[in-house]
PDB file of N, CA and C in Angstrom:
ATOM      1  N   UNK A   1       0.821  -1.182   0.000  1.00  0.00           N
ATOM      2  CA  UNK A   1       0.000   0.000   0.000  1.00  0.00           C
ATOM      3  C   UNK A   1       0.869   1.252   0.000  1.00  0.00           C
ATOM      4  N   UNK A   2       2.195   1.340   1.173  1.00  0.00           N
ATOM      5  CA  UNK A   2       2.802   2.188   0.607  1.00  0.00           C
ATOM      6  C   UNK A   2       3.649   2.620  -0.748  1.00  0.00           C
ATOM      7  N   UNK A   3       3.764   1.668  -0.857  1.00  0.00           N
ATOM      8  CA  UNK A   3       4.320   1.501  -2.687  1.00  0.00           C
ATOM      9  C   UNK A   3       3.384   2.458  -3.414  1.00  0.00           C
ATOM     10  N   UNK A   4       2.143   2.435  -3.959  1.00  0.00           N
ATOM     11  CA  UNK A   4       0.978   2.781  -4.334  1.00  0.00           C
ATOM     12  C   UNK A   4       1.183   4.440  -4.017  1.00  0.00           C
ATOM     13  N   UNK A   5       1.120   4.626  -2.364  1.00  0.00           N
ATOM     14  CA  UNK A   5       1.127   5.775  -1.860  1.00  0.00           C
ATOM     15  C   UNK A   5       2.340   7.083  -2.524  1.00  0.00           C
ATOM     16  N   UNK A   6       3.678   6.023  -2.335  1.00  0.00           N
ATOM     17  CA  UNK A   6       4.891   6.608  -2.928  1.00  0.00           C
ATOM     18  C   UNK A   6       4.564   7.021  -4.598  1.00  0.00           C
ATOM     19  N   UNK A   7       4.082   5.750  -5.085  1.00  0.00           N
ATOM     20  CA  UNK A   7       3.818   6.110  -6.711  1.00  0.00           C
ATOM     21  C   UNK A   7       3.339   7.474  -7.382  1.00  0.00           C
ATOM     22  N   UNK A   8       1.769   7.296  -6.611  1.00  0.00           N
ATOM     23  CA  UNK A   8       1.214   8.712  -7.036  1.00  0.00           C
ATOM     24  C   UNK A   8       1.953  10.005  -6.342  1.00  0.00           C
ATOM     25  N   UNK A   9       2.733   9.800  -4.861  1.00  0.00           N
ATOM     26  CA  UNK A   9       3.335  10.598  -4.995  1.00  0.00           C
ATOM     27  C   UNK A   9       3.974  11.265  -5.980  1.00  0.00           C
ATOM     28  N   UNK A  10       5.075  10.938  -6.057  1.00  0.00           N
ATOM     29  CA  UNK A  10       5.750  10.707  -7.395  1.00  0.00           C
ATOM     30  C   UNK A  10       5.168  11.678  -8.840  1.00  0.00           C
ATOM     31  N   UNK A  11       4.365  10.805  -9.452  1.00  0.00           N
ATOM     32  CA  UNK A  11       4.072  11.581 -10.145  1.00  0.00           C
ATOM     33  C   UNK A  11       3.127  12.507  -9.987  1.00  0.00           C
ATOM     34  N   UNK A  12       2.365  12.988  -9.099  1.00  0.00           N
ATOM     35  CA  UNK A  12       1.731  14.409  -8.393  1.00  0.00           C
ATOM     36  C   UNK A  12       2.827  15.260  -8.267  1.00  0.00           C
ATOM     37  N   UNK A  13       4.035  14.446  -8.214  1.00  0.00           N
ATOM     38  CA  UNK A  13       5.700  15.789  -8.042  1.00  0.00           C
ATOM     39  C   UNK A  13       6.260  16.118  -9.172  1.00  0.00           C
ATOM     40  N   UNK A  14       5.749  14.854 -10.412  1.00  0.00           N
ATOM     41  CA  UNK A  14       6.031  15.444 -12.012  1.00  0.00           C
ATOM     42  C   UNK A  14       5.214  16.248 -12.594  1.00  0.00           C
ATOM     43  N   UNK A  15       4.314  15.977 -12.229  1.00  0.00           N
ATOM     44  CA  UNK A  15       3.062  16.631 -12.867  1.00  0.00           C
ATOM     45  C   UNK A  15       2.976  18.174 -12.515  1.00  0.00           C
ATOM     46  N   UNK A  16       3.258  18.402 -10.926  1.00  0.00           N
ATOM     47  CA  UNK A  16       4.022  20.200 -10.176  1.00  0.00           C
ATOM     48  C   UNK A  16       4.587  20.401 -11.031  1.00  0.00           C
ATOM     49  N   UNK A  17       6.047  19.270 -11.039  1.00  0.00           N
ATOM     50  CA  UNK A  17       6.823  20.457 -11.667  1.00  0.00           C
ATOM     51  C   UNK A  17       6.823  20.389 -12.944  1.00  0.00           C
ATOM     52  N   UNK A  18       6.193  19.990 -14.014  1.00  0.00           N
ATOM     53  CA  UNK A  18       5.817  20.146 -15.739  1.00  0.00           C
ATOM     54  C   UNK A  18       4.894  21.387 -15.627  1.00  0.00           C
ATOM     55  N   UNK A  19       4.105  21.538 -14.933  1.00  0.00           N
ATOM     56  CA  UNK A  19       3.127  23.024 -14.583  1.00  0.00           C
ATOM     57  C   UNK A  19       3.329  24.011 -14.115  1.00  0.00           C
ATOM     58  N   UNK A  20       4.684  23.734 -13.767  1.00  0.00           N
ATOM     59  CA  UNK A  20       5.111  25.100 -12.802  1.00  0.00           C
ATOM     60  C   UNK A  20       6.529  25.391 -13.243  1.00  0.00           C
ATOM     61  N   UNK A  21       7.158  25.298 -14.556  1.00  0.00           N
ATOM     62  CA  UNK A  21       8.166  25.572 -14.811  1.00  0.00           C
ATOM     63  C   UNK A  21       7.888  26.841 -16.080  1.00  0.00           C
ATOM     64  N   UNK A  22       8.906  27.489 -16.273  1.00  0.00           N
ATOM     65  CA  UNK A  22       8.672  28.917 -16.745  1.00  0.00           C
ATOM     66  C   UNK A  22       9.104  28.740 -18.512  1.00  0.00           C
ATOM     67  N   UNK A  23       8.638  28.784 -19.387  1.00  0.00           N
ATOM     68  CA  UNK A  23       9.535  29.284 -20.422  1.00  0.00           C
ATOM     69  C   UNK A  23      10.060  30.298 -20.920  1.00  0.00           C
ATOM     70  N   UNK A  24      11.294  29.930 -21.120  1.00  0.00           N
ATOM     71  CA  UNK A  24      12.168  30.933 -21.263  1.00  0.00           C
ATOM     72  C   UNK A  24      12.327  31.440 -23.097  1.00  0.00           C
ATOM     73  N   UNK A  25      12.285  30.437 -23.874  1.00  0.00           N
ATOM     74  CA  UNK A  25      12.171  30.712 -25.289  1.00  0.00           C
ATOM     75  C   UNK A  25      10.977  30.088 -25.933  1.00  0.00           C
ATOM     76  N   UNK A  26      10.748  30.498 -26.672  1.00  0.00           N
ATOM     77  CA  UNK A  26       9.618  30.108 -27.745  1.00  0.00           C
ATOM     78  C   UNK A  26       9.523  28.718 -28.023  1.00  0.00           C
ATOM     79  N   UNK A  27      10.244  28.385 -28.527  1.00  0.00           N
ATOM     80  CA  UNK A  27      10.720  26.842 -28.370  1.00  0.00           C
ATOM     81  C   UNK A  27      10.909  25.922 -27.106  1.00  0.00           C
ATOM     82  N   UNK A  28      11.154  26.609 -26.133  1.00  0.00           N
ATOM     83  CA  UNK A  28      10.513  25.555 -24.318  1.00  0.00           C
ATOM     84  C   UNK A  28       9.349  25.566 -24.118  1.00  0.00           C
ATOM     85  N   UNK A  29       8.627  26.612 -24.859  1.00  0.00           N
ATOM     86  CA  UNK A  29       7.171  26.684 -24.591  1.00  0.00           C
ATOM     87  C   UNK A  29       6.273  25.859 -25.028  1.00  0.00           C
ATOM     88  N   UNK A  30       7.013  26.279 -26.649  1.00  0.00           N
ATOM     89  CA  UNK A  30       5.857  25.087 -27.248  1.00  0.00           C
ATOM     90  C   UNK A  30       6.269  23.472 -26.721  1.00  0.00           C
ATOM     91  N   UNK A  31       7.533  23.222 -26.125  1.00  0.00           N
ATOM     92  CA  UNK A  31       7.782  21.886 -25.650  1.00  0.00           C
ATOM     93  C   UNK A  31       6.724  21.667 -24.361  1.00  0.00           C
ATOM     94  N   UNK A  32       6.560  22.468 -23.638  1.00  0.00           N
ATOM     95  CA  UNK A  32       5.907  22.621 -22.037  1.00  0.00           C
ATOM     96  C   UNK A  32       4.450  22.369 -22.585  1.00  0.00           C
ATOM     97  N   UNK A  33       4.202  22.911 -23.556  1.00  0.00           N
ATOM     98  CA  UNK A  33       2.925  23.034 -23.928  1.00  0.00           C
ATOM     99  C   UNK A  33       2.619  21.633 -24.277  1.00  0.00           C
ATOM    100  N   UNK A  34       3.205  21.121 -25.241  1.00  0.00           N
ATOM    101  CA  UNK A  34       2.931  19.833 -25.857  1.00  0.00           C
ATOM    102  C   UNK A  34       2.935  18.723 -24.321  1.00  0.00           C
ATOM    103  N   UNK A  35       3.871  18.355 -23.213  1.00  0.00           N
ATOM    104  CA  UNK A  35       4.032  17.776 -22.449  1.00  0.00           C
ATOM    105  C   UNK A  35       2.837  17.926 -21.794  1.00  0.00           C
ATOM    106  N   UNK A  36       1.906  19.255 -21.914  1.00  0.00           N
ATOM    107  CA  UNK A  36       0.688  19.342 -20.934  1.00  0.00           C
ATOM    108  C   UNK A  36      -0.305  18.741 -21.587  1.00  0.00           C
ATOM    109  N   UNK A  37      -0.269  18.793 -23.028  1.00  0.00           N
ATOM    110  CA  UNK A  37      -1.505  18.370 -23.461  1.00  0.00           C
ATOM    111  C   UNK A  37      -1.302  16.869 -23.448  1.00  0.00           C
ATOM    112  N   UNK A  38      -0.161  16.568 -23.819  1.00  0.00           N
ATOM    113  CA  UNK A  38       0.149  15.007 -23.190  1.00  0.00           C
ATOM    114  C   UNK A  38      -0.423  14.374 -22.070  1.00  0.00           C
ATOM    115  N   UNK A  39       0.216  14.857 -21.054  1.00  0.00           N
ATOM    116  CA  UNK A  39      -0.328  14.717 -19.226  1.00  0.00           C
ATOM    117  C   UNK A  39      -2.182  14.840 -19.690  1.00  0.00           C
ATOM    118  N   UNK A  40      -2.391  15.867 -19.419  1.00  0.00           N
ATOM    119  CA  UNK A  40      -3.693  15.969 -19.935  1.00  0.00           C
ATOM    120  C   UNK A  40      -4.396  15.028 -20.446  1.00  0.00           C
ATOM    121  N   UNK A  41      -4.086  14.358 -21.468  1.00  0.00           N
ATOM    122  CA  UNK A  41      -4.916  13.187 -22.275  1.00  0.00           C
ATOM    123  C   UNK A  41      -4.693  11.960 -21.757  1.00  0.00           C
ATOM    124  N   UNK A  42      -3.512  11.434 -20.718  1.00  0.00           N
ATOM    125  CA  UNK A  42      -3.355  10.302 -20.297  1.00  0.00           C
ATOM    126  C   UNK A  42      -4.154  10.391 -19.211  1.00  0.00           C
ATOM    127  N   UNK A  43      -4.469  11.498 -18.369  1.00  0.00           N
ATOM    128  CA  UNK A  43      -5.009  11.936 -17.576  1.00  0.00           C
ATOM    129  C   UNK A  43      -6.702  11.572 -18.070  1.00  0.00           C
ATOM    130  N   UNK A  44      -6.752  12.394 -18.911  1.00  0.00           N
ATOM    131  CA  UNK A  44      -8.137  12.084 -18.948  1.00  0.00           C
ATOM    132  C   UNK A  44      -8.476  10.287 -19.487  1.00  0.00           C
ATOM    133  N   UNK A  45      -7.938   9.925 -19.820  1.00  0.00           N
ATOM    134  CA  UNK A  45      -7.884   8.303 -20.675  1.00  0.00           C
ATOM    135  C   UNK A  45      -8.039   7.482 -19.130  1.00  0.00           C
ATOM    136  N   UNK A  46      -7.124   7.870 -18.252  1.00  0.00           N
ATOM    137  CA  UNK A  46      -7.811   6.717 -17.026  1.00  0.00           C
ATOM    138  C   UNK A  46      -8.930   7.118 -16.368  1.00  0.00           C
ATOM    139  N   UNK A  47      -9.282   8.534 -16.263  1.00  0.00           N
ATOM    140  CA  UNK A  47     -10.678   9.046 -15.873  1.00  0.00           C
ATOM    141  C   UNK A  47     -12.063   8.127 -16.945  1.00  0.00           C
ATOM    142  N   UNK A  48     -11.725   8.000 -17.613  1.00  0.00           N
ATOM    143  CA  UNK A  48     -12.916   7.638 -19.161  1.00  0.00           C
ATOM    144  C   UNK A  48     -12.778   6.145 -18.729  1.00  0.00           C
ATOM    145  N   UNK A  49     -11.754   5.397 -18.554  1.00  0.00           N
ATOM    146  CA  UNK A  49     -11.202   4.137 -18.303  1.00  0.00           C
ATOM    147  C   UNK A  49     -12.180   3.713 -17.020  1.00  0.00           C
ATOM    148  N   UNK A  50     -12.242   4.831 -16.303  1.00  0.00           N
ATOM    149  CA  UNK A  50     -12.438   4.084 -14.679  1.00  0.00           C
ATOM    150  C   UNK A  50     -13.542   4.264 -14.531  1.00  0.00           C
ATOM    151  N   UNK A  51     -14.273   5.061 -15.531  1.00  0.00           N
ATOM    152  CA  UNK A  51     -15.936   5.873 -15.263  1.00  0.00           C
ATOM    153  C   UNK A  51     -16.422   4.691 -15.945  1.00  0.00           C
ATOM    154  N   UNK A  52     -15.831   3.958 -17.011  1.00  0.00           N
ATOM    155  CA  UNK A  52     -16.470   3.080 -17.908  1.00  0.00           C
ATOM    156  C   UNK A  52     -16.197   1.673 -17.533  1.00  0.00           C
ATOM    157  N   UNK A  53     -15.344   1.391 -16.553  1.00  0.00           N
ATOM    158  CA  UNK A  53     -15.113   0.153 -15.888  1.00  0.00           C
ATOM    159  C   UNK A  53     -17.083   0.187 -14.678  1.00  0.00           C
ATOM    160  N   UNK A  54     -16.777   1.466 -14.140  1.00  0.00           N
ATOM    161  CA  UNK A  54     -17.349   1.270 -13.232  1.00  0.00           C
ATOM    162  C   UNK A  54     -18.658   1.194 -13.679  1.00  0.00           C
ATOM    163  N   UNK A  55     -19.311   1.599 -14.474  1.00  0.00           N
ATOM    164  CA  UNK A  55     -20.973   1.592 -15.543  1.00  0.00           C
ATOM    165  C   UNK A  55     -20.601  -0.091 -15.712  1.00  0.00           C
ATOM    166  N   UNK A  56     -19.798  -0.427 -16.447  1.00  0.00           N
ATOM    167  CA  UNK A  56     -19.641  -1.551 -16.931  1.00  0.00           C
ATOM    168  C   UNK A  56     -20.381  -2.834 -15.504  1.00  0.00           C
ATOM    169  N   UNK A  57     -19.406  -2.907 -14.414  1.00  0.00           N
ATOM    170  CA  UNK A  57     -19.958  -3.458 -13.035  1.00  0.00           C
ATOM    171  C   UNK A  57     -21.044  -2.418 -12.580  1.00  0.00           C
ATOM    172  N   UNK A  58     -21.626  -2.128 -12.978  1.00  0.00           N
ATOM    173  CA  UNK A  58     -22.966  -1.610 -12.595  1.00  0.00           C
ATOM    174  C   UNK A  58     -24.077  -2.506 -13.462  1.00  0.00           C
ATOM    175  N   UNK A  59     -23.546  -2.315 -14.598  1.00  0.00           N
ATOM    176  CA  UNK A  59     -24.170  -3.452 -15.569  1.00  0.00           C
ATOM    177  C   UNK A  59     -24.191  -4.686 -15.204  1.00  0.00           C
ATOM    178  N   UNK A  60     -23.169  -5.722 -15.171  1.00  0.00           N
ATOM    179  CA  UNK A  60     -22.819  -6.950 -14.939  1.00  0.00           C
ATOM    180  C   UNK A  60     -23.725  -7.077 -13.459  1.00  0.00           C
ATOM    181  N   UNK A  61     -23.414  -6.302 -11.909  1.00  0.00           N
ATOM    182  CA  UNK A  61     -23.725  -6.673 -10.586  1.00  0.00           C
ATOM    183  C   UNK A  61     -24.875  -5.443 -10.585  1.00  0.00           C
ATOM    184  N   UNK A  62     -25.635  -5.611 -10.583  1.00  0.00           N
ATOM    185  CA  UNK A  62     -26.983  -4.641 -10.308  1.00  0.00           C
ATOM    186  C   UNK A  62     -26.279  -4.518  -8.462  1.00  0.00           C
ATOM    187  N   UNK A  63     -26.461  -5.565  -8.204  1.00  0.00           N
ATOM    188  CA  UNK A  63     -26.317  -5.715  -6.699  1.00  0.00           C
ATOM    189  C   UNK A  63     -25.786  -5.053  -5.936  1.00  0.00           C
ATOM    190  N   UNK A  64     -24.645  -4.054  -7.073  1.00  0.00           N
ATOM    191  CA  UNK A  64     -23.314  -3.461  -5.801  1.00  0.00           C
ATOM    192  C   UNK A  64     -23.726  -2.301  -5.729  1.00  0.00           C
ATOM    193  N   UNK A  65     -25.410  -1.851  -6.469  1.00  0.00           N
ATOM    194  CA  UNK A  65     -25.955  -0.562  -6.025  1.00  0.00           C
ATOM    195  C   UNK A  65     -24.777   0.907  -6.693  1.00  0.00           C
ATOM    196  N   UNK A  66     -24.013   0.679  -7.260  1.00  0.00           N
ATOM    197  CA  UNK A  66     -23.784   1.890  -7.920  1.00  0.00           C
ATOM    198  C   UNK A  66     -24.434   2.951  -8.486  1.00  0.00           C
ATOM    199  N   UNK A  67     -24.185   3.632  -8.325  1.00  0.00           N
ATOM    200  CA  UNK A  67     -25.537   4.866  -8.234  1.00  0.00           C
ATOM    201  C   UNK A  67     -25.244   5.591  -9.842  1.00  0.00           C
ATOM    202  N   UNK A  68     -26.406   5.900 -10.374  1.00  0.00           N
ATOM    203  CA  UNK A  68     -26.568   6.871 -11.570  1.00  0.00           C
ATOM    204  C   UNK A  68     -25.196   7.735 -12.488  1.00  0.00           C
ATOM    205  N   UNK A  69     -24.593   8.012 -10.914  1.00  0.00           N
ATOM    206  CA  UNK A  69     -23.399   9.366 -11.004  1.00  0.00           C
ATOM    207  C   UNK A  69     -22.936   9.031 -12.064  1.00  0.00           C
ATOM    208  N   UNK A  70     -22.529   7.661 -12.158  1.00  0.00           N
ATOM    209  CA  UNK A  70     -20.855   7.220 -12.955  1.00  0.00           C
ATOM    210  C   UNK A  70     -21.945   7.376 -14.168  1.00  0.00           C
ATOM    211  N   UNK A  71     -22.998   6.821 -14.624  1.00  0.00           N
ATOM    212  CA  UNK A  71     -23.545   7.072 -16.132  1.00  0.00           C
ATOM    213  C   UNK A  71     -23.394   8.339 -16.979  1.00  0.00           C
ATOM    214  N   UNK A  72     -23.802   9.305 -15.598  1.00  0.00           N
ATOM    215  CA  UNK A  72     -23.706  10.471 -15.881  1.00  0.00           C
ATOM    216  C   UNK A  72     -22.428  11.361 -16.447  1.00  0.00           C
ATOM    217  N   UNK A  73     -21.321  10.633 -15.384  1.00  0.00           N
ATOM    218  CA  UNK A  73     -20.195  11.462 -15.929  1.00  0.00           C
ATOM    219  C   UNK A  73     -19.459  10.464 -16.803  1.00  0.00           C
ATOM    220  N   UNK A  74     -19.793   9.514 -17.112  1.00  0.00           N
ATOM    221  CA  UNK A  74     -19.397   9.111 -18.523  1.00  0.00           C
ATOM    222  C   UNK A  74     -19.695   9.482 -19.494  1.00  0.00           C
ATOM    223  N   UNK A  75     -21.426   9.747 -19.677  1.00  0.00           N
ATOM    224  CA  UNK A  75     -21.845  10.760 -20.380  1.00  0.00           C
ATOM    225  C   UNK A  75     -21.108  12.049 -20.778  1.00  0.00           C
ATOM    226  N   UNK A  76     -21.090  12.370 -20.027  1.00  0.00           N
ATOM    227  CA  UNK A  76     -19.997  13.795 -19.902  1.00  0.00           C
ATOM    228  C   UNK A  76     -18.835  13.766 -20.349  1.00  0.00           C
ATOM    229  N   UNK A  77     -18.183  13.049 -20.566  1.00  0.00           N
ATOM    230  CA  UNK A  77     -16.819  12.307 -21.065  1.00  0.00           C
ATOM    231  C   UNK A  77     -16.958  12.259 -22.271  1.00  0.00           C
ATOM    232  N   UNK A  78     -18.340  11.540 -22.775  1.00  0.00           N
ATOM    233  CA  UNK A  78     -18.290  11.361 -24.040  1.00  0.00           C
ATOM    234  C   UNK A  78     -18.720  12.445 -24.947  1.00  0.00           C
ATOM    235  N   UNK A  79     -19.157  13.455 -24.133  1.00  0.00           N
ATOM    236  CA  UNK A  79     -20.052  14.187 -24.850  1.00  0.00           C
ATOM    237  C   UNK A  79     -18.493  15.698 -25.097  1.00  0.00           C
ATOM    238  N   UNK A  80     -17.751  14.912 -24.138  1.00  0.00           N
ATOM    239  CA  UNK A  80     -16.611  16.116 -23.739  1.00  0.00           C
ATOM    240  C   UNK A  80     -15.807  15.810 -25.214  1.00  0.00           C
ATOM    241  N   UNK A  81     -15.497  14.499 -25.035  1.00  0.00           N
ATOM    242  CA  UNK A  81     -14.628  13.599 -26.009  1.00  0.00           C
ATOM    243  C   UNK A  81     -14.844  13.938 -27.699  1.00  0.00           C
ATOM    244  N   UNK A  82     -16.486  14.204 -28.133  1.00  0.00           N
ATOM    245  CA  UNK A  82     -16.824  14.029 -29.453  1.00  0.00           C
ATOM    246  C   UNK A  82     -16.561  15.387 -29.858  1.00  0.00           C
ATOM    247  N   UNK A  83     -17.270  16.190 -28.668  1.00  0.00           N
ATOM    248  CA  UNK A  83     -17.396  18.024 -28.991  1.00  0.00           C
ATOM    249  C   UNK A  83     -15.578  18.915 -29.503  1.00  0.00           C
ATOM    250  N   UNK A  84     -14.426  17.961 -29.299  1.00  0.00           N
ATOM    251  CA  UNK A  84     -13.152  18.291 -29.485  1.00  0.00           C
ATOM    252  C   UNK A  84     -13.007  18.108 -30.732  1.00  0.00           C
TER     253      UNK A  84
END
């Protein structure tokens, strides 16, 4: 569990410092820039991943009572996803 704990540490400390570094030329920028929209999309890919795992066992186990939310913001995901 601490493993896990350390991990996201970790990259919550890459992710600071890719967001919080300055460019200095035109060319670091557009690099900083590209690295965010990167982060960004892997970012959003396990959000879409985990909203759609979890609909998915909502489907399969009625039983485990998962509530509406996750439909919803999958919805939202997708509707986020097409409108780009």
């Amino acid at each position: 569990m601490s493993k896990i704990i350390a991990f996201m540490g970790f990259c919550a400390n890459k992710l600071i410092d890719l967001f919080s570094k300055k460019a200095k030329s035109g060319e670091k920028s557009q690099d900083i820039e590209i690295k965010k929209i990167n982060a960004f999309s892997k970012g959003l890919i396990f959000i879409f991943v985990g909203t759609f795992l979890m609909c998915v066992l909502a489907s399969l186990f009625p039983k485990l009572a998962i509530t509406p939310y996750w439909f919803e913001v999958l919805d939202k995901l997708i509707n986020y996803a097409l409108s780009n």
